[in-house]
PDB file of N, CA and C in Angstrom:
ATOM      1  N   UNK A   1      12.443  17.344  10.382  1.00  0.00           N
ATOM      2  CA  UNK A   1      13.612  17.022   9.607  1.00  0.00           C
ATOM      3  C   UNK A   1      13.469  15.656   8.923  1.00  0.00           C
ATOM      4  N   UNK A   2      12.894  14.362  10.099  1.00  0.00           N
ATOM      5  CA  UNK A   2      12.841  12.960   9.281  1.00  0.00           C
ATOM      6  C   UNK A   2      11.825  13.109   7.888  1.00  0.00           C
ATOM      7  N   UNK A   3      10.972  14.121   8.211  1.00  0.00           N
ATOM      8  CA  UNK A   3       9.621  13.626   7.625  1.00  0.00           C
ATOM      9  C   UNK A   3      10.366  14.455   6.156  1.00  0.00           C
ATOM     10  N   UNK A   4      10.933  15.752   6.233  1.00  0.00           N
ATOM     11  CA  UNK A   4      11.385  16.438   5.236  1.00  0.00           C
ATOM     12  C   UNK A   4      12.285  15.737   4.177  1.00  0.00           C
ATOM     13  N   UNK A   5      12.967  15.083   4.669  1.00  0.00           N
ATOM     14  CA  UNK A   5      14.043  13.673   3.831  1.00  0.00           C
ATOM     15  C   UNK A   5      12.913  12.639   3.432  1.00  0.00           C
ATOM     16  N   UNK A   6      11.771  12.028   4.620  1.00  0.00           N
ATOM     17  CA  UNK A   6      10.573  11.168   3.862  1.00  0.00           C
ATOM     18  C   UNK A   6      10.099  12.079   1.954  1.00  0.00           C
ATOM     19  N   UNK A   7       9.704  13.390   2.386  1.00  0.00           N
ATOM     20  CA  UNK A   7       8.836  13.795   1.024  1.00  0.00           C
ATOM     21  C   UNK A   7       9.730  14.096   0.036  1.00  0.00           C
ATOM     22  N   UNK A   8      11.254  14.260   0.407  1.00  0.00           N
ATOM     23  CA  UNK A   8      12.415  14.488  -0.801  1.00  0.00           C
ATOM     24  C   UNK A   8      11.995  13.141  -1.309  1.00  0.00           C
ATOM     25  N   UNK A   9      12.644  11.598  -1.065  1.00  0.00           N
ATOM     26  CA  UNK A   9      12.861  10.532  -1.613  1.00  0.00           C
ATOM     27  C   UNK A   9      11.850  10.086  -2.139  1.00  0.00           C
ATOM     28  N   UNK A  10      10.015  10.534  -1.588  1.00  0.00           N
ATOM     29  CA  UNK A  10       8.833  10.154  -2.541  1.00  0.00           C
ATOM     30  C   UNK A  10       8.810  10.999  -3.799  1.00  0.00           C
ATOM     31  N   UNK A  11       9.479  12.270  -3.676  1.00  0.00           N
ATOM     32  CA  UNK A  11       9.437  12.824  -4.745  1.00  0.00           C
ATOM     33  C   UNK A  11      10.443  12.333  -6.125  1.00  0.00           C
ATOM     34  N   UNK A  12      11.399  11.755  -5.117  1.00  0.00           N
ATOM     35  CA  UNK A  12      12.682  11.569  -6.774  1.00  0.00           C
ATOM     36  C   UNK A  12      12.115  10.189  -7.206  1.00  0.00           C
ATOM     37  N   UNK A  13      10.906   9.563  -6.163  1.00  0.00           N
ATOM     38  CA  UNK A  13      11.306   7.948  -6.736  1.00  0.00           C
ATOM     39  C   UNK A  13       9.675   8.492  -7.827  1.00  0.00           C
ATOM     40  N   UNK A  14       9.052   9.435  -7.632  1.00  0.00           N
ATOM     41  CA  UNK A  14       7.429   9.278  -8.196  1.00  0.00           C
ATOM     42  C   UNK A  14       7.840   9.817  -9.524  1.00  0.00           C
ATOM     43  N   UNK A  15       9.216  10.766  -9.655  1.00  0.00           N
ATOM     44  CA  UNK A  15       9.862  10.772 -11.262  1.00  0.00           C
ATOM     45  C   UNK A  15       9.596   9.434 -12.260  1.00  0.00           C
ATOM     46  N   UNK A  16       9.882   8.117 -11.851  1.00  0.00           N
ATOM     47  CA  UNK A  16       9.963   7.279 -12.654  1.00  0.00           C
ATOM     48  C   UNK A  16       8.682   6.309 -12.230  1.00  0.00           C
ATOM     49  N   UNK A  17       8.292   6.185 -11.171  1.00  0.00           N
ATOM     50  CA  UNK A  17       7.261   5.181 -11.085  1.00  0.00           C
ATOM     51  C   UNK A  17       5.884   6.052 -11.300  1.00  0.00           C
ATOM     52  N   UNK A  18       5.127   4.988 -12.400  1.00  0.00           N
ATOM     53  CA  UNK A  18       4.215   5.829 -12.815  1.00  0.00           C
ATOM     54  C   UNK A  18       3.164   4.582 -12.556  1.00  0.00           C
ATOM     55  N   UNK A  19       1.668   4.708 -12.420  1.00  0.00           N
ATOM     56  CA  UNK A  19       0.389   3.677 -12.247  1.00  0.00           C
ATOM     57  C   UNK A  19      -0.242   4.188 -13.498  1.00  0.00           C
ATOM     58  N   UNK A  20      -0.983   3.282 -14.243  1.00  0.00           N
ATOM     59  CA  UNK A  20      -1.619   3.330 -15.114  1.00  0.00           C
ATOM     60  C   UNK A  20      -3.158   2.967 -14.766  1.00  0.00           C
ATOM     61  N   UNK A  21      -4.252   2.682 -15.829  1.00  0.00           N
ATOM     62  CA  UNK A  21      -5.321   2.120 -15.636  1.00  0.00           C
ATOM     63  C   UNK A  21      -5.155   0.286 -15.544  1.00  0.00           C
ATOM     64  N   UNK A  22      -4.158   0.430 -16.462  1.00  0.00           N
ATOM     65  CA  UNK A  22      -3.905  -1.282 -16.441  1.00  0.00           C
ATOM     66  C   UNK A  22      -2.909  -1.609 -15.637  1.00  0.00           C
ATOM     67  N   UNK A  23      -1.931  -1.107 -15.151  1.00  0.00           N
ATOM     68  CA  UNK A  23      -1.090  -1.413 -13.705  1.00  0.00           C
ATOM     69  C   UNK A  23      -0.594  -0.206 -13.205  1.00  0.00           C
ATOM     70  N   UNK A  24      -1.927  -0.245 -11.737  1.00  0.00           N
ATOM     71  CA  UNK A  24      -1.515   0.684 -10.991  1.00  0.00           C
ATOM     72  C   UNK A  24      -0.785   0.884 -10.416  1.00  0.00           C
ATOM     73  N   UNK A  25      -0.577   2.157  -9.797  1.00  0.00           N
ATOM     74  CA  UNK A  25       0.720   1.529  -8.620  1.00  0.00           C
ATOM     75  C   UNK A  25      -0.537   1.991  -6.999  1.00  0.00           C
ATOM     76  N   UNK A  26       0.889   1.176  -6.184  1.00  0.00           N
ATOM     77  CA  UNK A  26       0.131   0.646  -5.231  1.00  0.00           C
ATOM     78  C   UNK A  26       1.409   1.304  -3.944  1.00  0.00           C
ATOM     79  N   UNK A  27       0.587   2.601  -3.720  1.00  0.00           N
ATOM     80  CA  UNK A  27       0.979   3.224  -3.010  1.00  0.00           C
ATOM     81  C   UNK A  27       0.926   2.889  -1.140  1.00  0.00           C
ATOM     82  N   UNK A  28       1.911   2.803  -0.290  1.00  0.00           N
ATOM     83  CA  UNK A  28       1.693   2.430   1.185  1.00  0.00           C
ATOM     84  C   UNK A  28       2.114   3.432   1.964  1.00  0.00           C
ATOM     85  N   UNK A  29       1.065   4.132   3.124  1.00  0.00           N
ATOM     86  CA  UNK A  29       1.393   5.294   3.828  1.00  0.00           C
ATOM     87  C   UNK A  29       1.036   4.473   5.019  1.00  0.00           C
ATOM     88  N   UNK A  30       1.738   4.987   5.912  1.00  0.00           N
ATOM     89  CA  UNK A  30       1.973   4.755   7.418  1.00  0.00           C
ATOM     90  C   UNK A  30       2.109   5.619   8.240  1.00  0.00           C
ATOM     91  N   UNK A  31       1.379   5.442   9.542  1.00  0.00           N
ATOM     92  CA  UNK A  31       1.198   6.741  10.067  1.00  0.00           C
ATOM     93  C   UNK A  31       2.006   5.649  11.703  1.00  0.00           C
ATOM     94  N   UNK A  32       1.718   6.458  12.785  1.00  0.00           N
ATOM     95  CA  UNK A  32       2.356   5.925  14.122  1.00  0.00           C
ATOM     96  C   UNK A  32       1.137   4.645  14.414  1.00  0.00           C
ATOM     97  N   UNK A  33      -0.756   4.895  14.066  1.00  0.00           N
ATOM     98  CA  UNK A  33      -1.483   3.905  14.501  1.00  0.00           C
ATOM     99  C   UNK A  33      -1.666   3.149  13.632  1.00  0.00           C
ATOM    100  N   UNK A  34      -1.787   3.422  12.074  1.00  0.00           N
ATOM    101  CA  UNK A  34      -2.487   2.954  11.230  1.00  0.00           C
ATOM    102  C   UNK A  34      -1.362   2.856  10.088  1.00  0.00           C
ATOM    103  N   UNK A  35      -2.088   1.658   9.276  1.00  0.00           N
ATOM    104  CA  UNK A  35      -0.913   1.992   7.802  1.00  0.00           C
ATOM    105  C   UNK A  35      -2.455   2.036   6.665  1.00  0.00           C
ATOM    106  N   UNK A  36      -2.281   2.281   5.384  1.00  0.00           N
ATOM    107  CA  UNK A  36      -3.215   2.073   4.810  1.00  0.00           C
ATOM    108  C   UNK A  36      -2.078   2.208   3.226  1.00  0.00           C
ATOM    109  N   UNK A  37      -3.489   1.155   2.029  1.00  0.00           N
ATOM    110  CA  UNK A  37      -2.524   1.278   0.624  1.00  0.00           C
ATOM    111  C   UNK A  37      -3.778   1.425  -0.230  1.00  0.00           C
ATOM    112  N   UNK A  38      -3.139   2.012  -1.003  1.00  0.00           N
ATOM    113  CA  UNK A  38      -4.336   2.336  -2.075  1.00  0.00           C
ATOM    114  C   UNK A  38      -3.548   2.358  -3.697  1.00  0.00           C
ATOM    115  N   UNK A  39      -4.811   1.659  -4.674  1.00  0.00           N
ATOM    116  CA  UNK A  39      -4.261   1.509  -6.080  1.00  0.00           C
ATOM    117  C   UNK A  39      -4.352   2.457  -6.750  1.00  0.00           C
ATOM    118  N   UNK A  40      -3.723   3.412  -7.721  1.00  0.00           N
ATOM    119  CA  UNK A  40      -4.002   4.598  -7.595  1.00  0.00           C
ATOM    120  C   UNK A  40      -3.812   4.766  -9.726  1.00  0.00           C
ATOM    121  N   UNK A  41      -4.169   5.451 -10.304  1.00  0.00           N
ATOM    122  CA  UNK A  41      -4.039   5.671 -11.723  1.00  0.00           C
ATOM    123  C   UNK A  41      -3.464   6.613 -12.179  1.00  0.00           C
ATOM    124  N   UNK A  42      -2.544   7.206 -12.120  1.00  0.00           N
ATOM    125  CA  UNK A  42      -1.518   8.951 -12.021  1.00  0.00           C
ATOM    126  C   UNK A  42      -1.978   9.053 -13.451  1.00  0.00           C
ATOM    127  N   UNK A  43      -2.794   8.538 -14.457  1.00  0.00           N
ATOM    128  CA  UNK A  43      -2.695   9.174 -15.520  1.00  0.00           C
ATOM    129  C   UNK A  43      -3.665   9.516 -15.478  1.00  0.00           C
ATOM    130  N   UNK A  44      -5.066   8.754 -15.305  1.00  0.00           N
ATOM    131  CA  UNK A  44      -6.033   9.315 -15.293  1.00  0.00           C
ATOM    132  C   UNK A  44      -6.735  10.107 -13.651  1.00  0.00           C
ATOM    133  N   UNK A  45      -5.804  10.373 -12.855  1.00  0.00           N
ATOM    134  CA  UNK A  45      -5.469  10.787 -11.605  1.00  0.00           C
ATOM    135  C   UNK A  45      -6.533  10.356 -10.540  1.00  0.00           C
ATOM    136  N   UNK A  46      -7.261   9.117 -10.614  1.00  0.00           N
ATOM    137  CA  UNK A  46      -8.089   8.648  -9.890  1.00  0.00           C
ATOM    138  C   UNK A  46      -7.342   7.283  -8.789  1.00  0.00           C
ATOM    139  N   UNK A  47      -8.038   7.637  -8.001  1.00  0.00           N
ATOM    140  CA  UNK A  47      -7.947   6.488  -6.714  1.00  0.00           C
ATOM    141  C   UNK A  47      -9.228   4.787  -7.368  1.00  0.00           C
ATOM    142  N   UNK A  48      -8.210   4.115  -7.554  1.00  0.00           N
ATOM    143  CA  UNK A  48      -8.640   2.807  -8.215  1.00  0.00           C
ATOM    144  C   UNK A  48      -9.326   2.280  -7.188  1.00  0.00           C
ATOM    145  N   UNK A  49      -8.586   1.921  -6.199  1.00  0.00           N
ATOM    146  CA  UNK A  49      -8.879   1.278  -4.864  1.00  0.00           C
ATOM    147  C   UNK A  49      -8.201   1.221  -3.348  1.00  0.00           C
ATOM    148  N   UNK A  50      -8.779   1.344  -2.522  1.00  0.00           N
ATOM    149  CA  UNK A  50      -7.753   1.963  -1.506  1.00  0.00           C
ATOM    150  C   UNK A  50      -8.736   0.579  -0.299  1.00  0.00           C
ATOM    151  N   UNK A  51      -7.449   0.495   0.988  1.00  0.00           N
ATOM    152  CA  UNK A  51      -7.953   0.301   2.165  1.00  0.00           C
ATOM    153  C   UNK A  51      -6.979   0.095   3.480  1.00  0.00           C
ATOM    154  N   UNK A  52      -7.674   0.278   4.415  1.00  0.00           N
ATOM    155  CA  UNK A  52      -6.509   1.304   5.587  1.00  0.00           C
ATOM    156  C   UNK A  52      -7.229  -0.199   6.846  1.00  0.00           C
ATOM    157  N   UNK A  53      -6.305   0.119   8.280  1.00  0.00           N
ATOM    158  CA  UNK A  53      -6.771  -0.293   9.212  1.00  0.00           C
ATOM    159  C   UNK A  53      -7.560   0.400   9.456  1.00  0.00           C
ATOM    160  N   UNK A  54      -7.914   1.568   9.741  1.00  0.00           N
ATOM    161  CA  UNK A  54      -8.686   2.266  10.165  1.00  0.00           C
ATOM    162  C   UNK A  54      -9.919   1.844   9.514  1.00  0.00           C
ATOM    163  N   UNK A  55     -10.609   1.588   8.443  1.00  0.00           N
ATOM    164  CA  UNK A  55     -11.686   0.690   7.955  1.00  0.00           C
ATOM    165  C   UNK A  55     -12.138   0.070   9.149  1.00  0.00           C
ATOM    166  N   UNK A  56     -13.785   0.256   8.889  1.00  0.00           N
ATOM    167  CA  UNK A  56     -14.654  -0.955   9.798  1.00  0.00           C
ATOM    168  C   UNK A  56     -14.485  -2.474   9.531  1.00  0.00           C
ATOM    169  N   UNK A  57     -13.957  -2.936   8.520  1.00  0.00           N
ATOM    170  CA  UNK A  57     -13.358  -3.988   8.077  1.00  0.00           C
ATOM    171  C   UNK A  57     -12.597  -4.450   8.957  1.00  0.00           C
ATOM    172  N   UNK A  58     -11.707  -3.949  10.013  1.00  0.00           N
ATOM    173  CA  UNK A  58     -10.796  -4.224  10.501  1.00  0.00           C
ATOM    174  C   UNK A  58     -10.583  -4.221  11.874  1.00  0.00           C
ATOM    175  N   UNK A  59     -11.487  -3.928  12.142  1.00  0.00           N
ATOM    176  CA  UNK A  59     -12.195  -3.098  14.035  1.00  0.00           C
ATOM    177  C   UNK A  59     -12.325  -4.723  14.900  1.00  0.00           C
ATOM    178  N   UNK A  60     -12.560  -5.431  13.972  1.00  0.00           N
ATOM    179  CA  UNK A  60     -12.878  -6.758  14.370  1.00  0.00           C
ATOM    180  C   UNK A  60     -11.918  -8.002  14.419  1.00  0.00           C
ATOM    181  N   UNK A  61     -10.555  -7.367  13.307  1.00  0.00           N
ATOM    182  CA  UNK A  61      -9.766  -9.001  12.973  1.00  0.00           C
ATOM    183  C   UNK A  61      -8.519  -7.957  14.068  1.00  0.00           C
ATOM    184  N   UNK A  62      -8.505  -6.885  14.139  1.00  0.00           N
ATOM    185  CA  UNK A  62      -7.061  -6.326  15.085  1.00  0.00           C
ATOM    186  C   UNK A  62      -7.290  -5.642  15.553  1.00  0.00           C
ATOM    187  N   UNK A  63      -5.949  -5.695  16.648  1.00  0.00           N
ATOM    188  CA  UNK A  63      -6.356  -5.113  18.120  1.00  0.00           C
ATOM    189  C   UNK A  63      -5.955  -3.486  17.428  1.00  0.00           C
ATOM    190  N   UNK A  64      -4.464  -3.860  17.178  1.00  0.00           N
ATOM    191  CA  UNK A  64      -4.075  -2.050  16.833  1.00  0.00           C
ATOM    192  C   UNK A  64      -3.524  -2.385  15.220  1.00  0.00           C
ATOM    193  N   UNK A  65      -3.416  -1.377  14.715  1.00  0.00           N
ATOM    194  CA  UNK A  65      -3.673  -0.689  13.064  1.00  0.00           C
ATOM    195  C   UNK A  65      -1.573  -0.103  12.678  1.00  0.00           C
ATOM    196  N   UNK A  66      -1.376  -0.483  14.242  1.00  0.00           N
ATOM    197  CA  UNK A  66       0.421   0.210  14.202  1.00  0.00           C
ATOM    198  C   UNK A  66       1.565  -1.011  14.026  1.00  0.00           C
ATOM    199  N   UNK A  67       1.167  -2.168  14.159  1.00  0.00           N
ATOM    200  CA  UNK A  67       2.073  -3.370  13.917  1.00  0.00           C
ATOM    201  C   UNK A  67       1.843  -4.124  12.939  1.00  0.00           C
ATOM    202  N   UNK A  68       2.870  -4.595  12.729  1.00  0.00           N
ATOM    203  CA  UNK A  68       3.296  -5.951  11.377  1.00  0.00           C
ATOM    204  C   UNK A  68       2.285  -6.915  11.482  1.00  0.00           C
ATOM    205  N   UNK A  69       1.696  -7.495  12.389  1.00  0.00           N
ATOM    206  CA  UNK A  69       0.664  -8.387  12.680  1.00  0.00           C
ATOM    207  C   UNK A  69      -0.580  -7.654  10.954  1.00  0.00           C
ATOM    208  N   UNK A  70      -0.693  -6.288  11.822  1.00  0.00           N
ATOM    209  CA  UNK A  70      -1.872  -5.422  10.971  1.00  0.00           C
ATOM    210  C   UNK A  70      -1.889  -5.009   9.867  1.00  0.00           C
ATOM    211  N   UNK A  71      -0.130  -4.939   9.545  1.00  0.00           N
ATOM    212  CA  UNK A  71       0.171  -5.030   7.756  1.00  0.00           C
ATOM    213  C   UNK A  71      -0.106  -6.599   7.546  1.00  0.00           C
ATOM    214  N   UNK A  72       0.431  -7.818   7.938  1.00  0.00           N
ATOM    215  CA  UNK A  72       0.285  -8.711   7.132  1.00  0.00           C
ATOM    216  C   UNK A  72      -1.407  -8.934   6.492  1.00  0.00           C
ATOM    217  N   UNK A  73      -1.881  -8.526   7.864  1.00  0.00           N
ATOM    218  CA  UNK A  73      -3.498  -8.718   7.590  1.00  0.00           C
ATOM    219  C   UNK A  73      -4.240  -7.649   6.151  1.00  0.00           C
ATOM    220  N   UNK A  74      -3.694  -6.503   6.529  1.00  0.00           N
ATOM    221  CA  UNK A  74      -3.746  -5.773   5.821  1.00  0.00           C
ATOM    222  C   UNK A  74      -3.850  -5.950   4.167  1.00  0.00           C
ATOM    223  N   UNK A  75      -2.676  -6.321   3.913  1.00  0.00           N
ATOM    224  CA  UNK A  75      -1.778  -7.100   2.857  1.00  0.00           C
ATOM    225  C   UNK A  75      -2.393  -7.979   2.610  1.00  0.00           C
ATOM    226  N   UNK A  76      -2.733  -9.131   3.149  1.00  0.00           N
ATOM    227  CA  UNK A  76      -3.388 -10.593   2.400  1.00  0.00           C
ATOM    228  C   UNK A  76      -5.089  -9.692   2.102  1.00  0.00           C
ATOM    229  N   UNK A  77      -5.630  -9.072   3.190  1.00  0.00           N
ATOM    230  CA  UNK A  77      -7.291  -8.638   2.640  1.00  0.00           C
ATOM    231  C   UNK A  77      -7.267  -7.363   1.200  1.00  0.00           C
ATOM    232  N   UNK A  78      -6.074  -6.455   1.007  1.00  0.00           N
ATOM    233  CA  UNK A  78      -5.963  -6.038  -0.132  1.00  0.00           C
ATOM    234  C   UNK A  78      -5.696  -6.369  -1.404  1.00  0.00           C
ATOM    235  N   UNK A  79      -4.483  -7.611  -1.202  1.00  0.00           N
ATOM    236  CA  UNK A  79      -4.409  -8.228  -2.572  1.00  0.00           C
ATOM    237  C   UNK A  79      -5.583  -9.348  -2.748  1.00  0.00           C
ATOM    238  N   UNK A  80      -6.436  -9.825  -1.713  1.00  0.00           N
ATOM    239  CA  UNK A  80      -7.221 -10.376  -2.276  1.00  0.00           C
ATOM    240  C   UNK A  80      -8.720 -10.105  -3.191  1.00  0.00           C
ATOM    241  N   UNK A  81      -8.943  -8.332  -2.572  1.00  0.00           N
ATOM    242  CA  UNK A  81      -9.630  -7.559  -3.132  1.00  0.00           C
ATOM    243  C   UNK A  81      -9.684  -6.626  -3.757  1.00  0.00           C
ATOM    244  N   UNK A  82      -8.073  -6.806  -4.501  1.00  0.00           N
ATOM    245  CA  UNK A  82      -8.176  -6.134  -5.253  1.00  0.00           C
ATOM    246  C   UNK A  82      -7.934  -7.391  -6.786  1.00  0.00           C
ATOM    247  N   UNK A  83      -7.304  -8.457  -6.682  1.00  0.00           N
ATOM    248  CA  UNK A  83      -7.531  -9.229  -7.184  1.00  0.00           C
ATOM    249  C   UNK A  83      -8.947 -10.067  -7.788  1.00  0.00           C
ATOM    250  N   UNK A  84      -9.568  -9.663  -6.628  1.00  0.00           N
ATOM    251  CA  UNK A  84     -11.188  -9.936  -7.506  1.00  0.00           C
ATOM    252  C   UNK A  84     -11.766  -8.627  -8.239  1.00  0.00           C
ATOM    253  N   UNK A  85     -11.515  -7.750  -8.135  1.00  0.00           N
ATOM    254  CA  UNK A  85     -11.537  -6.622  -8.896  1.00  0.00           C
ATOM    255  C   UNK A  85     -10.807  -6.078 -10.038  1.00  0.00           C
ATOM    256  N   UNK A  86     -10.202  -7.456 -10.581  1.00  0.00           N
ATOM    257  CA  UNK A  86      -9.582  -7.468 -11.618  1.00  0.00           C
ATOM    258  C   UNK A  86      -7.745  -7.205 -11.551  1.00  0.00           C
ATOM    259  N   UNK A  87      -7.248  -6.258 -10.252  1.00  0.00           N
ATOM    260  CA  UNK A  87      -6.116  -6.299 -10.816  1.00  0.00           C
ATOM    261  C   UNK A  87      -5.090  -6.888 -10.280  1.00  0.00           C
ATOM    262  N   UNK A  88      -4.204  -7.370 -11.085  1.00  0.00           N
ATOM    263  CA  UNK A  88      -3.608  -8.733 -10.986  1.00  0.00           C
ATOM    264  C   UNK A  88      -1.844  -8.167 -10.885  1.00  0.00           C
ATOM    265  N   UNK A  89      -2.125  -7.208 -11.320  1.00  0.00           N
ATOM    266  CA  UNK A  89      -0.180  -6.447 -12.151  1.00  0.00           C
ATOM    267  C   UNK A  89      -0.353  -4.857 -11.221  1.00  0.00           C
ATOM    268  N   UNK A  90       0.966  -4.587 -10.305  1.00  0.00           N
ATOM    269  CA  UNK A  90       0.707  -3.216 -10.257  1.00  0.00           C
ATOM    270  C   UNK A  90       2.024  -2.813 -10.055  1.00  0.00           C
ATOM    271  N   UNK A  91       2.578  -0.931  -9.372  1.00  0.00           N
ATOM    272  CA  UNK A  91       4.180  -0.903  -9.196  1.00  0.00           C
ATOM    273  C   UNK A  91       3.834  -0.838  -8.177  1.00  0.00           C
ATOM    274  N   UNK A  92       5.035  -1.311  -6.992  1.00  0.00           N
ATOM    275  CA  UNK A  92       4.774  -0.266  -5.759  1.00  0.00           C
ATOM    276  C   UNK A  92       5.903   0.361  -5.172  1.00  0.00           C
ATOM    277  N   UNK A  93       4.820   1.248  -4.736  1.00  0.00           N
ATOM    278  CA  UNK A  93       5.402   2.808  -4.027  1.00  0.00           C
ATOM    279  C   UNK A  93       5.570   2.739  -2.906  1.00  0.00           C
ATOM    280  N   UNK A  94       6.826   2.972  -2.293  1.00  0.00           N
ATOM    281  CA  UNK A  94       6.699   2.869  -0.473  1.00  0.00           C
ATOM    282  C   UNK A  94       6.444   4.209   0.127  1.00  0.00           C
ATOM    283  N   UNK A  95       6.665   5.447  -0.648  1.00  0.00           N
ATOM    284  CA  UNK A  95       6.361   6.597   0.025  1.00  0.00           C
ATOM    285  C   UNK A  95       7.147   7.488   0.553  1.00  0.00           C
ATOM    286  N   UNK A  96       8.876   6.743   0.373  1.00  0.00           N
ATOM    287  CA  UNK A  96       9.809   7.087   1.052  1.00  0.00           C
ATOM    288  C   UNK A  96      10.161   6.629   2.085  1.00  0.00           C
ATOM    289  N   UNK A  97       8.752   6.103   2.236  1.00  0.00           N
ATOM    290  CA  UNK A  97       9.383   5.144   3.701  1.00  0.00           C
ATOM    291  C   UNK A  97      10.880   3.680   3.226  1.00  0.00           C
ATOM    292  N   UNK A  98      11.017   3.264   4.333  1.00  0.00           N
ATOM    293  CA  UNK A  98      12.221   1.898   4.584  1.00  0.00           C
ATOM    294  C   UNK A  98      11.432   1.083   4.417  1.00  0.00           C
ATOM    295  N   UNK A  99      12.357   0.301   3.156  1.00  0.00           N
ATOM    296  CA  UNK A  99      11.450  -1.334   3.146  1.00  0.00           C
ATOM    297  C   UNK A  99      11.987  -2.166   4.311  1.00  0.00           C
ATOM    298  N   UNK A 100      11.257  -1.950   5.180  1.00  0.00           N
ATOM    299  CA  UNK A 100      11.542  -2.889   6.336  1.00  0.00           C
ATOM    300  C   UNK A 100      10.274  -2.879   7.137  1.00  0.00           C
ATOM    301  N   UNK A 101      10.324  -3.570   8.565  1.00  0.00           N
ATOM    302  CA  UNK A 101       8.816  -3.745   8.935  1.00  0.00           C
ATOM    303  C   UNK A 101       7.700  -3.570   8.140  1.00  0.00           C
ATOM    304  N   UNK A 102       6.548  -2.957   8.772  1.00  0.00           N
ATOM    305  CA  UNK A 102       5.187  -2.729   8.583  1.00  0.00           C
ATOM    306  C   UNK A 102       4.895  -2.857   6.935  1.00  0.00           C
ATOM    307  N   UNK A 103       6.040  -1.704   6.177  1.00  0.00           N
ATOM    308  CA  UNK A 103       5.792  -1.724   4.910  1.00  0.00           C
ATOM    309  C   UNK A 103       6.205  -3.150   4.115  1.00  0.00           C
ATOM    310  N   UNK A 104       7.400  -3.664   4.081  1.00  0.00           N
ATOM    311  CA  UNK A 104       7.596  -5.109   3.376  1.00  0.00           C
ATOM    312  C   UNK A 104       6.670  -5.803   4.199  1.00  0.00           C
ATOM    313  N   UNK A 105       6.306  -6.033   5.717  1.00  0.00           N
ATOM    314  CA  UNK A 105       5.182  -6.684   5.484  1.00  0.00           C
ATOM    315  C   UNK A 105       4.072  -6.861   4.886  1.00  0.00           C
ATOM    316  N   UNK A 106       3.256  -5.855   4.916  1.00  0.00           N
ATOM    317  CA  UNK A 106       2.796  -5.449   3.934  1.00  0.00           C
ATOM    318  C   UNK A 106       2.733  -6.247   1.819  1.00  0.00           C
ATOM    319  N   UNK A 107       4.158  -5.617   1.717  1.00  0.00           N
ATOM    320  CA  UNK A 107       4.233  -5.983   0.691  1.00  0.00           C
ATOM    321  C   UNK A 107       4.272  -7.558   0.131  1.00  0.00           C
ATOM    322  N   UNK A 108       5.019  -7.946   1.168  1.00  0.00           N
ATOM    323  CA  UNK A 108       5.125  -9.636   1.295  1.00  0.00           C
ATOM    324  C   UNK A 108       3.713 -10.141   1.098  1.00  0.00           C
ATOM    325  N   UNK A 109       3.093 -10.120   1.982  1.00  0.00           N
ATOM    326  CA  UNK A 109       1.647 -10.643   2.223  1.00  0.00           C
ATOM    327  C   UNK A 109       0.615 -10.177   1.223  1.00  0.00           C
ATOM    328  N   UNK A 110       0.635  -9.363   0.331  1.00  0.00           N
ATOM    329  CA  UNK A 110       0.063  -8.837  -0.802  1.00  0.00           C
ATOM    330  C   UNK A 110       0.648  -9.612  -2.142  1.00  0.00           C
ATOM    331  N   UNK A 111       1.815  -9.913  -2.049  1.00  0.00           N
ATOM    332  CA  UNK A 111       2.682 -10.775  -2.882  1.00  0.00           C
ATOM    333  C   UNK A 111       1.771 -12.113  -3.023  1.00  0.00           C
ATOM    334  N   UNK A 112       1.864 -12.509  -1.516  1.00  0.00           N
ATOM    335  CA  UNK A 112       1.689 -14.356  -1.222  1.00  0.00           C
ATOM    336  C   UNK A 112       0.399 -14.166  -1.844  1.00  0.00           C
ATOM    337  N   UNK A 113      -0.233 -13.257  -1.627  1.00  0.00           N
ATOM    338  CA  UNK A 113      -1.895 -13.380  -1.728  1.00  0.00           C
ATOM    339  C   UNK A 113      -2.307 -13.308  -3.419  1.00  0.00           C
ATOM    340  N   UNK A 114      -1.637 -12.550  -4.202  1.00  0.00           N
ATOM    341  CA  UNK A 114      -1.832 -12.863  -5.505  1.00  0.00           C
ATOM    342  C   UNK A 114      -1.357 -11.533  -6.570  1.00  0.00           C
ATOM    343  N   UNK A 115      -1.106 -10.356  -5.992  1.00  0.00           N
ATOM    344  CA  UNK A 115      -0.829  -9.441  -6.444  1.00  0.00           C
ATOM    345  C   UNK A 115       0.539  -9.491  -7.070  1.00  0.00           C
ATOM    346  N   UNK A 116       0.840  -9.448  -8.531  1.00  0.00           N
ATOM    347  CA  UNK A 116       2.241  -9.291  -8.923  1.00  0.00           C
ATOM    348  C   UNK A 116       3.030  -8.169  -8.958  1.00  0.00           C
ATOM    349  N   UNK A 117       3.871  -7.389  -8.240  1.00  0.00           N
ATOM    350  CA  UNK A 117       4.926  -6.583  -8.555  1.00  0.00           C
ATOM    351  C   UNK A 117       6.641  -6.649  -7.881  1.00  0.00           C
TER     352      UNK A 117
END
């Protein structure tokens, strides 16, 4: 039932938010262990850039992939690499999820780090 109300509200909000080649959007999925975000291009329907806890990247800076600790981390190592990869401007998408915990962390710490949306 929760998850069925989750894919209604990604669906009415993906009506208007659209990613381009020049500002993607910057989609955040969360699962119970892991969260992961990826930059994504809906026009030309390619995955720009993506990265999750679950990454070997990450095996090393956190314990678990399910707390705010692991979004902030998350968050500062994505906007910083995706920022050297040129992109600077994107929208973001929460997925339906609540901007609260994991995800505004997340978003916060992607903010501080250099990413504008």
């Amino acid at each position: 039932m929760r998850y069925e109300g989750r894919e209604l509200r990604h669906k009415r909000v993906r009506k208007n938010v659209i990613g381009t080649s020049v500002k993607p959007r910057l989609c955040v999925s969360r699962s119970i262990k892991h969260i992961s975000a990826q930059l994504i291009d809906d026009i030309g329907h390619k995955t720009l850039y993506g990265l999750s806890t679950n990454s070997p990247v990450f095996k090393d800076k956190i314990k678990s992939g399910g707390n705010v600790k692991a979004a902030i981390t998350l968050g500062g190592e994505f906007a910083k690499s995706a920022v050297a990869k040129g992109f600077s401007a994107c929208v973001f998408d929460r997925a339906g999820f609540r901007y609260h915990g994991r995800v505004k962390a997340l978003a916060e710490a992607a903010r501080k780090n250099g990413l504008k949306f």
